[in-house]
N, C-alpha and C. Protein backbone atom coordinates (compact mmCIF):
# COMPACT_ATOMS: atom_id res chain seq x y z
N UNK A 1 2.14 -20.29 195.48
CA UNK A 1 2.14 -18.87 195.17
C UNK A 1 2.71 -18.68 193.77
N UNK A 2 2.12 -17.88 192.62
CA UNK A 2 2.63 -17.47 191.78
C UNK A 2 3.06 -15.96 191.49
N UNK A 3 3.74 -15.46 190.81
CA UNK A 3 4.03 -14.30 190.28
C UNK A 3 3.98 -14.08 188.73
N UNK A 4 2.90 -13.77 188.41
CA UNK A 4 2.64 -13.60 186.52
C UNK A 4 3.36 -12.98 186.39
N UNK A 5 3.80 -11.68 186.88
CA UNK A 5 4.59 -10.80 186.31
C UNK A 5 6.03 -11.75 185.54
N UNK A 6 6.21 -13.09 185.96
CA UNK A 6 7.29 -13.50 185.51
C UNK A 6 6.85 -14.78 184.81
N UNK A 7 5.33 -14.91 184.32
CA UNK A 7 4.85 -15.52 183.12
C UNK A 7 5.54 -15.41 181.95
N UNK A 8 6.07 -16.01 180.80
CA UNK A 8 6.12 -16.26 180.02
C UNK A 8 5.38 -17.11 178.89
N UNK A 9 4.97 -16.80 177.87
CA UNK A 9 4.54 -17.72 176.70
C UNK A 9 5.37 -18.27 175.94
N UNK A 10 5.93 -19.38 175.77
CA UNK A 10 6.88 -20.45 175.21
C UNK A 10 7.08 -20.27 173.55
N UNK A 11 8.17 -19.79 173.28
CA UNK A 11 7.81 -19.73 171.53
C UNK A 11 7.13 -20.97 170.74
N UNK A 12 6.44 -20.02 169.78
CA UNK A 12 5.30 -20.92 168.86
C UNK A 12 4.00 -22.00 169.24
N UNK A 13 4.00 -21.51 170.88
CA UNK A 13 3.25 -21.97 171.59
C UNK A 13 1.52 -22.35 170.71
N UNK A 14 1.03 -21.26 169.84
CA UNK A 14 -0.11 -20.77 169.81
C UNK A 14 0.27 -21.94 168.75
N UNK A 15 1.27 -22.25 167.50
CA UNK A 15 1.60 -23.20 166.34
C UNK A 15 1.84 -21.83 165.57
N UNK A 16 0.91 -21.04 165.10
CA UNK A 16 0.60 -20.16 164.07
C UNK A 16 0.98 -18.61 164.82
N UNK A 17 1.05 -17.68 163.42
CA UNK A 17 1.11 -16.49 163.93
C UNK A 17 -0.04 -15.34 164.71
N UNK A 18 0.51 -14.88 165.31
CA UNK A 18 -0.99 -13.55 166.20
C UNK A 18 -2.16 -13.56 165.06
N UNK A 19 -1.27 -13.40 163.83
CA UNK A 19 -2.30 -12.62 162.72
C UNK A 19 -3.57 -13.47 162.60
N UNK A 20 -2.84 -15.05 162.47
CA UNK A 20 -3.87 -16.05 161.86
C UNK A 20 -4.47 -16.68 163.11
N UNK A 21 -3.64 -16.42 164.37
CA UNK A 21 -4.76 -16.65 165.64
C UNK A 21 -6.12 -15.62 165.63
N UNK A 22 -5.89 -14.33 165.00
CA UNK A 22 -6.98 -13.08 165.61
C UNK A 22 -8.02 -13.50 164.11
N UNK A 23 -7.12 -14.11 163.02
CA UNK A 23 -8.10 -14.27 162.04
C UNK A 23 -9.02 -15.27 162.31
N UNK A 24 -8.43 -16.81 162.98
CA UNK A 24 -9.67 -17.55 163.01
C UNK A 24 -10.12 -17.21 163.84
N UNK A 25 -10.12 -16.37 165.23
CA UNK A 25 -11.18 -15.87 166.43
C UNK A 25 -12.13 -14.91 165.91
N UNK A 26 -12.04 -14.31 164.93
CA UNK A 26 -13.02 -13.48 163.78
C UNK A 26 -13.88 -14.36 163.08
N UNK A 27 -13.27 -15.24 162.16
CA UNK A 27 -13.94 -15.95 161.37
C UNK A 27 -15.39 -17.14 162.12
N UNK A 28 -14.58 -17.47 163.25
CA UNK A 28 -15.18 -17.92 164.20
C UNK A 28 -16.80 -17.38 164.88
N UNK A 29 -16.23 -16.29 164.97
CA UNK A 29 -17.37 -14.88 165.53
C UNK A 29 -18.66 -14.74 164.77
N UNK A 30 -17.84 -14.23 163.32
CA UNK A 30 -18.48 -14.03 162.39
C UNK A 30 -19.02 -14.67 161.88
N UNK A 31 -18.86 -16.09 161.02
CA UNK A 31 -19.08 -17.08 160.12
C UNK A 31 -19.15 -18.00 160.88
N UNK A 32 -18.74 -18.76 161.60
CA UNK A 32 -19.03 -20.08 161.88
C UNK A 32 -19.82 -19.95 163.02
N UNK A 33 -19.85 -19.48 164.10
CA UNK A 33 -21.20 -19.65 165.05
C UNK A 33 -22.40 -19.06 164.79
N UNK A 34 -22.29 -17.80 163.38
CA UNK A 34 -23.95 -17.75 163.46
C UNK A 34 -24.38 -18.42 162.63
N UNK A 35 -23.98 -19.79 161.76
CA UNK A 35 -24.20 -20.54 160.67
C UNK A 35 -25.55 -20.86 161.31
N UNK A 36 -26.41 -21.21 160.31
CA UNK A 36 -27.24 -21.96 160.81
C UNK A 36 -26.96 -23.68 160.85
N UNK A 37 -27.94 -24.14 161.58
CA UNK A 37 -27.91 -25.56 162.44
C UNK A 37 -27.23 -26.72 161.39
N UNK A 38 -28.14 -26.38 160.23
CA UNK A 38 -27.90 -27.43 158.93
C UNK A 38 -26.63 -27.38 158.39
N UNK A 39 -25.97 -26.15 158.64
CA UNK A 39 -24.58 -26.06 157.78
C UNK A 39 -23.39 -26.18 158.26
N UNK A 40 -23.43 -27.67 158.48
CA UNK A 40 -22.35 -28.78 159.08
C UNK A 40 -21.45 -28.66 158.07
N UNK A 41 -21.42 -28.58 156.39
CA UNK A 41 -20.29 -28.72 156.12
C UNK A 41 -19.61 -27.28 155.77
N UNK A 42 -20.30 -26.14 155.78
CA UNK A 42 -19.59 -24.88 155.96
C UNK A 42 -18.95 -24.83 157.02
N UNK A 43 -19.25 -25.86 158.13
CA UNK A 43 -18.19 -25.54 159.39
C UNK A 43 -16.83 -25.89 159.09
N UNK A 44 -17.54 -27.14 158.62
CA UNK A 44 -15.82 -28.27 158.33
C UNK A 44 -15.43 -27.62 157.34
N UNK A 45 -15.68 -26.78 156.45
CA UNK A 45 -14.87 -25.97 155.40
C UNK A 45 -14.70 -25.31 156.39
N UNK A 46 -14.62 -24.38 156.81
CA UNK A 46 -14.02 -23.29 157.90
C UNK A 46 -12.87 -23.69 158.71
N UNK A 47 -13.80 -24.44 159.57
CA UNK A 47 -12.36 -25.52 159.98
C UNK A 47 -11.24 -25.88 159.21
N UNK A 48 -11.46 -26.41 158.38
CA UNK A 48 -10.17 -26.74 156.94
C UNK A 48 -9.47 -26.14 156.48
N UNK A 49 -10.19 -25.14 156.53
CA UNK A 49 -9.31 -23.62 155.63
C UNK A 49 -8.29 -23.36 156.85
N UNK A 50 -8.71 -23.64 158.32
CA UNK A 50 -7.82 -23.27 159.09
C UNK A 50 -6.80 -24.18 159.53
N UNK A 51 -6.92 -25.46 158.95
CA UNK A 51 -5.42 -26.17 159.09
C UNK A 51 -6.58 -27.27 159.74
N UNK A 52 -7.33 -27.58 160.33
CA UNK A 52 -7.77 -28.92 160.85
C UNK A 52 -8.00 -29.80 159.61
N UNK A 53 -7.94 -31.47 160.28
CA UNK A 53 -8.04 -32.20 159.40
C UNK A 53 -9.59 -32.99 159.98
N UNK A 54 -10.35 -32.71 158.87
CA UNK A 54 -11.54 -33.20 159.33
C UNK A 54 -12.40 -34.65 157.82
N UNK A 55 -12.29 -35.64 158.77
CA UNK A 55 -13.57 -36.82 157.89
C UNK A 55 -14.50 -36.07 157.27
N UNK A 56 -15.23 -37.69 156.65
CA UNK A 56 -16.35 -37.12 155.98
C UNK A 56 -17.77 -37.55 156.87
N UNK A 57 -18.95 -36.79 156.68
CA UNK A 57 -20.18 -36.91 157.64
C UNK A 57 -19.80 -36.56 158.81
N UNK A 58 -19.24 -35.26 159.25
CA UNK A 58 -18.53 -34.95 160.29
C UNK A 58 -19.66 -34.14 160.74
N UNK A 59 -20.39 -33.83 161.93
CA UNK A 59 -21.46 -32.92 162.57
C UNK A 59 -20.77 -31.94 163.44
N UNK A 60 -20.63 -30.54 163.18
CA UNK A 60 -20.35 -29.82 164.36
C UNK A 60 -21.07 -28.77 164.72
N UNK A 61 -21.90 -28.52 164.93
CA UNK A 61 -22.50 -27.99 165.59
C UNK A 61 -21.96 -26.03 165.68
N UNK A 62 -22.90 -25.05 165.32
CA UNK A 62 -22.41 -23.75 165.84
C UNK A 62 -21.83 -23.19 167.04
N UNK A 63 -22.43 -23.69 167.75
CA UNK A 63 -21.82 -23.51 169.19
C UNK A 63 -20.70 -23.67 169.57
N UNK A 64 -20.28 -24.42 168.97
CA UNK A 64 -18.80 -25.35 168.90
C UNK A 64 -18.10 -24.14 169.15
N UNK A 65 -16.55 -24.43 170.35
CA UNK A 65 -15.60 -23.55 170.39
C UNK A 65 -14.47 -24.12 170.11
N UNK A 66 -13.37 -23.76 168.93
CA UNK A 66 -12.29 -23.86 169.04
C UNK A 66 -11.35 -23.21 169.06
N UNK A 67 -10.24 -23.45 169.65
CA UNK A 67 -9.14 -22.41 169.93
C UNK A 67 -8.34 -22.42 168.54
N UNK A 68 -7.40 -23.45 168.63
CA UNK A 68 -6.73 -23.36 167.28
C UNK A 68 -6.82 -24.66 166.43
N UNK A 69 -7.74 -24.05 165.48
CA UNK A 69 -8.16 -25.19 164.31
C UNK A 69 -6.82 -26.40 163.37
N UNK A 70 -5.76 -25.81 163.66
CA UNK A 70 -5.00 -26.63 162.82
C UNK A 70 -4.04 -27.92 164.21
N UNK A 71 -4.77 -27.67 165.20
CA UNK A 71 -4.05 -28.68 166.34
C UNK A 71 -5.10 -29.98 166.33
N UNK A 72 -6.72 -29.80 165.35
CA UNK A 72 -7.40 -30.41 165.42
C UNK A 72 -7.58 -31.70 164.45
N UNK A 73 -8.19 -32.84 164.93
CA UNK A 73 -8.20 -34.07 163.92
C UNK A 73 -9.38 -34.70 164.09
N UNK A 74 -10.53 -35.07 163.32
CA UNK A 74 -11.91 -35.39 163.80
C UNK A 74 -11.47 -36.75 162.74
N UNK A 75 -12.17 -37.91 163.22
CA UNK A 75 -12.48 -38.51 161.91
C UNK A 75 -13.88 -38.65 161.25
N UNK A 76 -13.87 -39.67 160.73
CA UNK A 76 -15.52 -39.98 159.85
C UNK A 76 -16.09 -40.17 160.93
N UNK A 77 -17.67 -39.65 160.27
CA UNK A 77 -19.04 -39.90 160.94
C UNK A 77 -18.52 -39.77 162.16
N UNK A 78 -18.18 -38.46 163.08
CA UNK A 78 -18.18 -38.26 164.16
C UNK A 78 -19.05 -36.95 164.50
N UNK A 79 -19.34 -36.78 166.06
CA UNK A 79 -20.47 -35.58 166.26
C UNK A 79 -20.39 -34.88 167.30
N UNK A 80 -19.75 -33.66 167.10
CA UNK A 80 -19.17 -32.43 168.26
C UNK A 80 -20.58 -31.42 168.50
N UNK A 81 -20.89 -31.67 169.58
CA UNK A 81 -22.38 -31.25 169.96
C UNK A 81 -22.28 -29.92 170.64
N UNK A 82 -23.51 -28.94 171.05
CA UNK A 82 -23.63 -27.96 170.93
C UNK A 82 -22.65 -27.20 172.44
N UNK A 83 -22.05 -26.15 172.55
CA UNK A 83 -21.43 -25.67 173.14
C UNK A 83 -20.53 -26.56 173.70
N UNK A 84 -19.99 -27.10 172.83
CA UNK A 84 -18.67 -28.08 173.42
C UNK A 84 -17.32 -27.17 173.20
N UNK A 85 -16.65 -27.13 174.29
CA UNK A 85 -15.19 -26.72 173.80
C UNK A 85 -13.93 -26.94 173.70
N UNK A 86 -13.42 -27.37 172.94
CA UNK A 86 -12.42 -27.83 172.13
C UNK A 86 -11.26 -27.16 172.35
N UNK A 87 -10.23 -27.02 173.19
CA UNK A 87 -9.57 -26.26 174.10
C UNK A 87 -7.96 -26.92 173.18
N UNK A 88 -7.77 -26.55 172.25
CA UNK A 88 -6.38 -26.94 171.27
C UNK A 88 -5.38 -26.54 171.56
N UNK A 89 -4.91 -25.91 173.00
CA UNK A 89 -3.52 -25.98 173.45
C UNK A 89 -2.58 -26.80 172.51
N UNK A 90 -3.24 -27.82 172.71
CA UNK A 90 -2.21 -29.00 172.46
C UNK A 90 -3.46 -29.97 171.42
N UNK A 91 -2.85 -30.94 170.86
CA UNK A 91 -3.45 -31.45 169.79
C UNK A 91 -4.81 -32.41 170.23
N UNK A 92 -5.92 -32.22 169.61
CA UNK A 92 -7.02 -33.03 170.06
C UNK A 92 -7.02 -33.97 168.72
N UNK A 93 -7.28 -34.96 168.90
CA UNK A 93 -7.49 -36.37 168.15
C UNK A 93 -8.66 -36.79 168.34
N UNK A 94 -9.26 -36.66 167.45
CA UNK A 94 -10.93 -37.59 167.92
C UNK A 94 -11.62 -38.69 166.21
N UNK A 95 -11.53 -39.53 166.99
CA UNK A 95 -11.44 -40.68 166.08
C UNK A 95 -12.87 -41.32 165.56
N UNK A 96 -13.24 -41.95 164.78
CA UNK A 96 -14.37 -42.26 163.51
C UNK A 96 -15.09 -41.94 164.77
N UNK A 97 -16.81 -42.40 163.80
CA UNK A 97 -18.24 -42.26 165.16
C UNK A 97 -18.09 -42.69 166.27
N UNK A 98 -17.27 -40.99 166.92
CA UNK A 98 -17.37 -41.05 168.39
C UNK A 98 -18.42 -39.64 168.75
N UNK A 99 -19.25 -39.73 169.21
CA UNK A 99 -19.54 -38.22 169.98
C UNK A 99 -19.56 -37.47 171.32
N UNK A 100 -19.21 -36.01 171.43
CA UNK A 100 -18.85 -35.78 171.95
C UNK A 100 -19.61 -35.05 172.24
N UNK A 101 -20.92 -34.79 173.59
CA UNK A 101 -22.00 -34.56 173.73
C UNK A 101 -21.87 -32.98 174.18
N UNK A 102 -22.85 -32.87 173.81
CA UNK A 102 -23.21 -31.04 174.49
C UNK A 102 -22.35 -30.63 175.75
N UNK A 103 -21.63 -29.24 175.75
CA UNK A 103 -20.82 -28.50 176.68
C UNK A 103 -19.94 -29.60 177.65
N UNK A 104 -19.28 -30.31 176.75
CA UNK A 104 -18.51 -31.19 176.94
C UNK A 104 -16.81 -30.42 176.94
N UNK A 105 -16.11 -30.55 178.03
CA UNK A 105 -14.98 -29.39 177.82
C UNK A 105 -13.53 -30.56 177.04
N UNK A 106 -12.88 -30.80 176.27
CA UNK A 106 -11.75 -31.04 176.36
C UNK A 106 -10.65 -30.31 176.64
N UNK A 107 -9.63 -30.36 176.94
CA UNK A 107 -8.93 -29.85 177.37
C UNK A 107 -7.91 -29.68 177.65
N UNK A 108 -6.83 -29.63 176.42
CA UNK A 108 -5.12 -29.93 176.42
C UNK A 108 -4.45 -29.18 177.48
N UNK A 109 -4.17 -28.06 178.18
CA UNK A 109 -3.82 -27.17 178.36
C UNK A 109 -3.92 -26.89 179.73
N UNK A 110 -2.82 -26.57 180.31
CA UNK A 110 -2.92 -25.91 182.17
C UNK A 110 -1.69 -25.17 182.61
N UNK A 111 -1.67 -25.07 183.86
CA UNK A 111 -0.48 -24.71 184.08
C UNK A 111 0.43 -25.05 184.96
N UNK A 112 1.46 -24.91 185.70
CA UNK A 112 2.46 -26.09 186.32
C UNK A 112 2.14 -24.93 187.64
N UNK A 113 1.49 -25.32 188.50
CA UNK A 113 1.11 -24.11 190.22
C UNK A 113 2.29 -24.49 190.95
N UNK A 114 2.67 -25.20 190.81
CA UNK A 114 4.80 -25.50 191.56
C UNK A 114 5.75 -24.98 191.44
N UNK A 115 5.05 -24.24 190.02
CA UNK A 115 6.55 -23.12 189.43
C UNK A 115 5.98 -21.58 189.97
N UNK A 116 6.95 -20.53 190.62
CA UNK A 116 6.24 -19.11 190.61
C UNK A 116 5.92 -18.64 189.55
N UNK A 117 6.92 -18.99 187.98
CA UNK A 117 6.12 -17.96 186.71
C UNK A 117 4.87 -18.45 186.20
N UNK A 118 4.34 -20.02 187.07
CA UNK A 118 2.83 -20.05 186.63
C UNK A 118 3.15 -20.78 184.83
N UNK A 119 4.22 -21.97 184.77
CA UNK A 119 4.46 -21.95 183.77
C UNK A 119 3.13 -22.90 182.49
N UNK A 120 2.63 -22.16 181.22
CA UNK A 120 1.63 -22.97 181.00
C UNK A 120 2.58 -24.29 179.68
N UNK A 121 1.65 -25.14 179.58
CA UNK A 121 1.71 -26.29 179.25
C UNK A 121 0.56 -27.01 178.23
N UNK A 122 0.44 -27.62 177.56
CA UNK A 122 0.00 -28.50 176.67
C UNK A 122 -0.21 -29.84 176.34
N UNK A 123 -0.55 -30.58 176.46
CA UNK A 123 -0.49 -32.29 176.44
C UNK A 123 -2.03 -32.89 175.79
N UNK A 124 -1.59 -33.69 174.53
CA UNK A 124 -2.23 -34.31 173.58
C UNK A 124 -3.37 -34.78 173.98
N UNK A 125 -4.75 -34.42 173.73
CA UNK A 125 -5.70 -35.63 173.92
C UNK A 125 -6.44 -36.57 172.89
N UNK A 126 -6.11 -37.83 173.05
CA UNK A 126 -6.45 -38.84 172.51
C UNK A 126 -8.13 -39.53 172.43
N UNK A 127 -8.83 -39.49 171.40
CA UNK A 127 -10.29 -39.78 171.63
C UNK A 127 -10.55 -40.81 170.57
N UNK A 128 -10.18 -42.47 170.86
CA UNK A 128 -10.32 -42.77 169.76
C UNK A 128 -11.72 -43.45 168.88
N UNK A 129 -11.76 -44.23 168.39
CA UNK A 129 -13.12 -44.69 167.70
C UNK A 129 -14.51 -45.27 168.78
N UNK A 130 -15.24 -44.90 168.37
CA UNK A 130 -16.55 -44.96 168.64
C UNK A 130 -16.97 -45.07 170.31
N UNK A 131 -16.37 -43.70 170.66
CA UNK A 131 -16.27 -43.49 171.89
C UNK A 131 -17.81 -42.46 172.17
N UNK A 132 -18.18 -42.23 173.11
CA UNK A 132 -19.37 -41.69 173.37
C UNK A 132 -19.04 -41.09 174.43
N UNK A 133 -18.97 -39.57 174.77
CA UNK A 133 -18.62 -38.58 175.89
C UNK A 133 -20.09 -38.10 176.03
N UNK A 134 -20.93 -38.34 177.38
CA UNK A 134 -22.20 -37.52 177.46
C UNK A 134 -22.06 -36.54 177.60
N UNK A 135 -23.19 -35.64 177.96
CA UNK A 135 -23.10 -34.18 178.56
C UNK A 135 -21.87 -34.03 179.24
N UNK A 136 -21.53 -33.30 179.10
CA UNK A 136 -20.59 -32.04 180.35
C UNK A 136 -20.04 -32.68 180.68
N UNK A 137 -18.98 -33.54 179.99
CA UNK A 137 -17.54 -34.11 180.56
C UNK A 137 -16.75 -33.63 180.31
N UNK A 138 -15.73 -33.72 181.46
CA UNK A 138 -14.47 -32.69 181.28
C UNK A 138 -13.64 -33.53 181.18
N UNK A 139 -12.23 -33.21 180.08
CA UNK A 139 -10.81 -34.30 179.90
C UNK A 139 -9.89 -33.85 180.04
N UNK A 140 -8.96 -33.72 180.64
CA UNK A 140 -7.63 -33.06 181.04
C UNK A 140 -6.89 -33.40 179.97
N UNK A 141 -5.78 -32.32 180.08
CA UNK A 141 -4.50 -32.52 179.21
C UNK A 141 -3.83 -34.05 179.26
N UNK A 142 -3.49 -34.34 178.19
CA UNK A 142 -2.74 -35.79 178.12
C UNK A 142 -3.50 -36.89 178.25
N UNK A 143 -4.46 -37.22 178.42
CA UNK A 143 -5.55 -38.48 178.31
C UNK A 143 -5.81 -39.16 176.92
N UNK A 144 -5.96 -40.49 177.35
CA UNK A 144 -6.38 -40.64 176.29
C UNK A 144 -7.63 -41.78 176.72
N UNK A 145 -8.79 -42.24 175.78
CA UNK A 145 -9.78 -42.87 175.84
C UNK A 145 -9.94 -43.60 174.71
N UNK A 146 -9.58 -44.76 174.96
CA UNK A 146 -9.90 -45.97 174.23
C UNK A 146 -11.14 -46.55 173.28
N UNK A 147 -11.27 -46.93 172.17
CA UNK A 147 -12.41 -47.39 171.66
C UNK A 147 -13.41 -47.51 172.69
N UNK A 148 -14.51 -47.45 172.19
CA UNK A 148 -15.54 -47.86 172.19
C UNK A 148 -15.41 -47.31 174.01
N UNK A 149 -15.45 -46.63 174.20
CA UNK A 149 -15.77 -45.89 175.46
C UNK A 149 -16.49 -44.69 175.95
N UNK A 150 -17.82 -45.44 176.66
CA UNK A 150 -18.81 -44.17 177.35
C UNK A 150 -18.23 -44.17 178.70
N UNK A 151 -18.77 -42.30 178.37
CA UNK A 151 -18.51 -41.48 179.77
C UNK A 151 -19.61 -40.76 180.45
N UNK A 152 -20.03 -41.46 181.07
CA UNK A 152 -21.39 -40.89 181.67
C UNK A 152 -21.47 -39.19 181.78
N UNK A 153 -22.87 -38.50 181.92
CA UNK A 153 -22.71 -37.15 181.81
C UNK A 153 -22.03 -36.40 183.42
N UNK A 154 -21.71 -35.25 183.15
CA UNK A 154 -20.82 -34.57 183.97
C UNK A 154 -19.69 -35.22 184.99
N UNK A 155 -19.19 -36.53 184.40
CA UNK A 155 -17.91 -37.04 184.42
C UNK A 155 -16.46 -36.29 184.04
N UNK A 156 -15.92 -36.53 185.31
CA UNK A 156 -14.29 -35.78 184.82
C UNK A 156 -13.25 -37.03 184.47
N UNK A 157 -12.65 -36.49 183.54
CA UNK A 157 -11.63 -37.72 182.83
C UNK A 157 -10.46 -36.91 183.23
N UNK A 158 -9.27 -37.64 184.02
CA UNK A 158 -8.24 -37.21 184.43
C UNK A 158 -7.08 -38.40 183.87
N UNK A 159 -7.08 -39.36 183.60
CA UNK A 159 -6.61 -40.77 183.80
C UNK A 159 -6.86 -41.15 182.36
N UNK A 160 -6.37 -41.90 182.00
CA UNK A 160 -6.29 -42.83 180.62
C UNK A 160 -7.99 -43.92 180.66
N UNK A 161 -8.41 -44.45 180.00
CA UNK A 161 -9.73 -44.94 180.19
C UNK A 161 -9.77 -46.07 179.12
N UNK A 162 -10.07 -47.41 179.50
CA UNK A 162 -9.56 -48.48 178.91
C UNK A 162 -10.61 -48.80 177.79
N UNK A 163 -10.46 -49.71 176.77
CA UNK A 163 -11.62 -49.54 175.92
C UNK A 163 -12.69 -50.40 176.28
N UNK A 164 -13.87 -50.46 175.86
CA UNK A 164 -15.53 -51.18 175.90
C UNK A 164 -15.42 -51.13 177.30
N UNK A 165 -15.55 -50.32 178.11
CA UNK A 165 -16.30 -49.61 179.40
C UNK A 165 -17.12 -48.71 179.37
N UNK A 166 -17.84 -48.88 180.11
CA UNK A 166 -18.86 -47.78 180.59
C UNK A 166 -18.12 -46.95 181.93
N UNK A 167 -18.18 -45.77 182.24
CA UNK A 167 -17.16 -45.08 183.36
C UNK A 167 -18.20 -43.69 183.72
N UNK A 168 -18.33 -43.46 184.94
CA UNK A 168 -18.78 -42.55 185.63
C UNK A 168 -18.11 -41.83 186.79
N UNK A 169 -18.79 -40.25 186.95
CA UNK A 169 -18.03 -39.89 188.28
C UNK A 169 -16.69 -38.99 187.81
N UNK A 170 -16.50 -38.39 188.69
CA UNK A 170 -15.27 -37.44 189.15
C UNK A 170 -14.32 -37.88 190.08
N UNK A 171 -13.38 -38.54 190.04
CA UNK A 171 -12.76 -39.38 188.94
C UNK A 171 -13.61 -39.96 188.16
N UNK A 172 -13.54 -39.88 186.80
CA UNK A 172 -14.31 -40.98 186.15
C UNK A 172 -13.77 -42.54 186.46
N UNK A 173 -14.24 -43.34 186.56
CA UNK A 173 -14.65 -44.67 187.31
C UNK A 173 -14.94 -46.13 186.25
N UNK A 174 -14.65 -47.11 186.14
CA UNK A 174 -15.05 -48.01 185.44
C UNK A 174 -16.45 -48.70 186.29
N UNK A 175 -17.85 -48.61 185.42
CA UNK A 175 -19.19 -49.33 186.43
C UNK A 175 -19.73 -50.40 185.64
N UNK A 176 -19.11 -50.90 184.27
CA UNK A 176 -19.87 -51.68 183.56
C UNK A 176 -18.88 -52.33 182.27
N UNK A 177 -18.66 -53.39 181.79
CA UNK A 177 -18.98 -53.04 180.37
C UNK A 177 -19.67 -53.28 179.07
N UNK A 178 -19.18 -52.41 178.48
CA UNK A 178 -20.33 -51.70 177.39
C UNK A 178 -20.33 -52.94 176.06
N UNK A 179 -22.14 -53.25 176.54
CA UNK A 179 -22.12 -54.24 175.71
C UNK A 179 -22.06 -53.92 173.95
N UNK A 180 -21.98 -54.97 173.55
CA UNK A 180 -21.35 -54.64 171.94
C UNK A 180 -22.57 -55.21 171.39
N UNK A 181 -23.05 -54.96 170.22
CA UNK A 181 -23.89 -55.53 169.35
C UNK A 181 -23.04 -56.19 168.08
């Protein structure tokens, strides 16, 4: 059982102030999702201007949702695909050519259902090099995923995920591994 009424938001929770939270949810609105398809690097300027640190040959896609751009870290030649959302509670890390496939949720952020004020929370996710997330995988707060790691589509990642595997399923699951060239 919870009681919101005795919710609280944790100071500096958001990193930044109201002002520059309501500014990038505008800029967002406005400028970066009706970009057209080709203008990958007006995103990553957008993004930039808002505190993320983004590689070079970086693909993101309009659709793309992020909460707060300066909790974010992409590296080189990586590719955030269409309606993926990028849920920056807490800091997302996503490392050289990895992609991260269409309406794919990450997801720092929840809340503690043990406490009555419903207390919320944050925890880092880790995505490192040349990892491959298919369709519609979901990653909980605090995970992290190892090189060179596919996640089959509509897989939930709850658990840490070791590197050069292939992993499927809700739990996501180790079924293979991923051969190397």
């Amino acid at each position: 059982m919870q009681e919101l009424d005795k919710f609280v938001l944790p100071a500096n929770f958001r990193g930044r102030s109201s002002f520059v939270c309501q500014a990038w949810w505008l800029v967002q609105s406005l400028l970066f999702s009706t970009s057209p398809q080709f203008l990958y690097g007006w995103r990553v300027f957008l993004l930039r201007l808002f505190g993320a640190k983004i590689g070079k040959n970086v693909i993101i896609r309009p659709s793309v949702r992020v909460t707060y751009p300066w909790k974010l870290t992409i590296g080189d030649n990586s590719w955030i695909g269409d309606n993926v959302e990028l849920y920056t509670l807490g800091e997302i890390n996503i490392g050289n050519n990895t992609v991260i496939s269409q309406r794919s949720y990450i997801c720092t952020g929840s809340h503690d259902f043990t406490e009555i004020d419903f207390p919320i929370y944050a925890k880092a996710i880790n995505i490192h090099d040349s990892v491959w997330l298919a369709t519609d995988v979901f990653v909980s707060p605090g995970v992290t995923i190892h090189q060179n790691a596919v996640v089959g589509a509509r897989s939930s990642v709850f658990n840490d995920l070791a590197a050069d595997y292939v992993y499927i399923g809700s739990p996501a699951k180790p079924i293979k591994p991923r051969n190397k060239n």
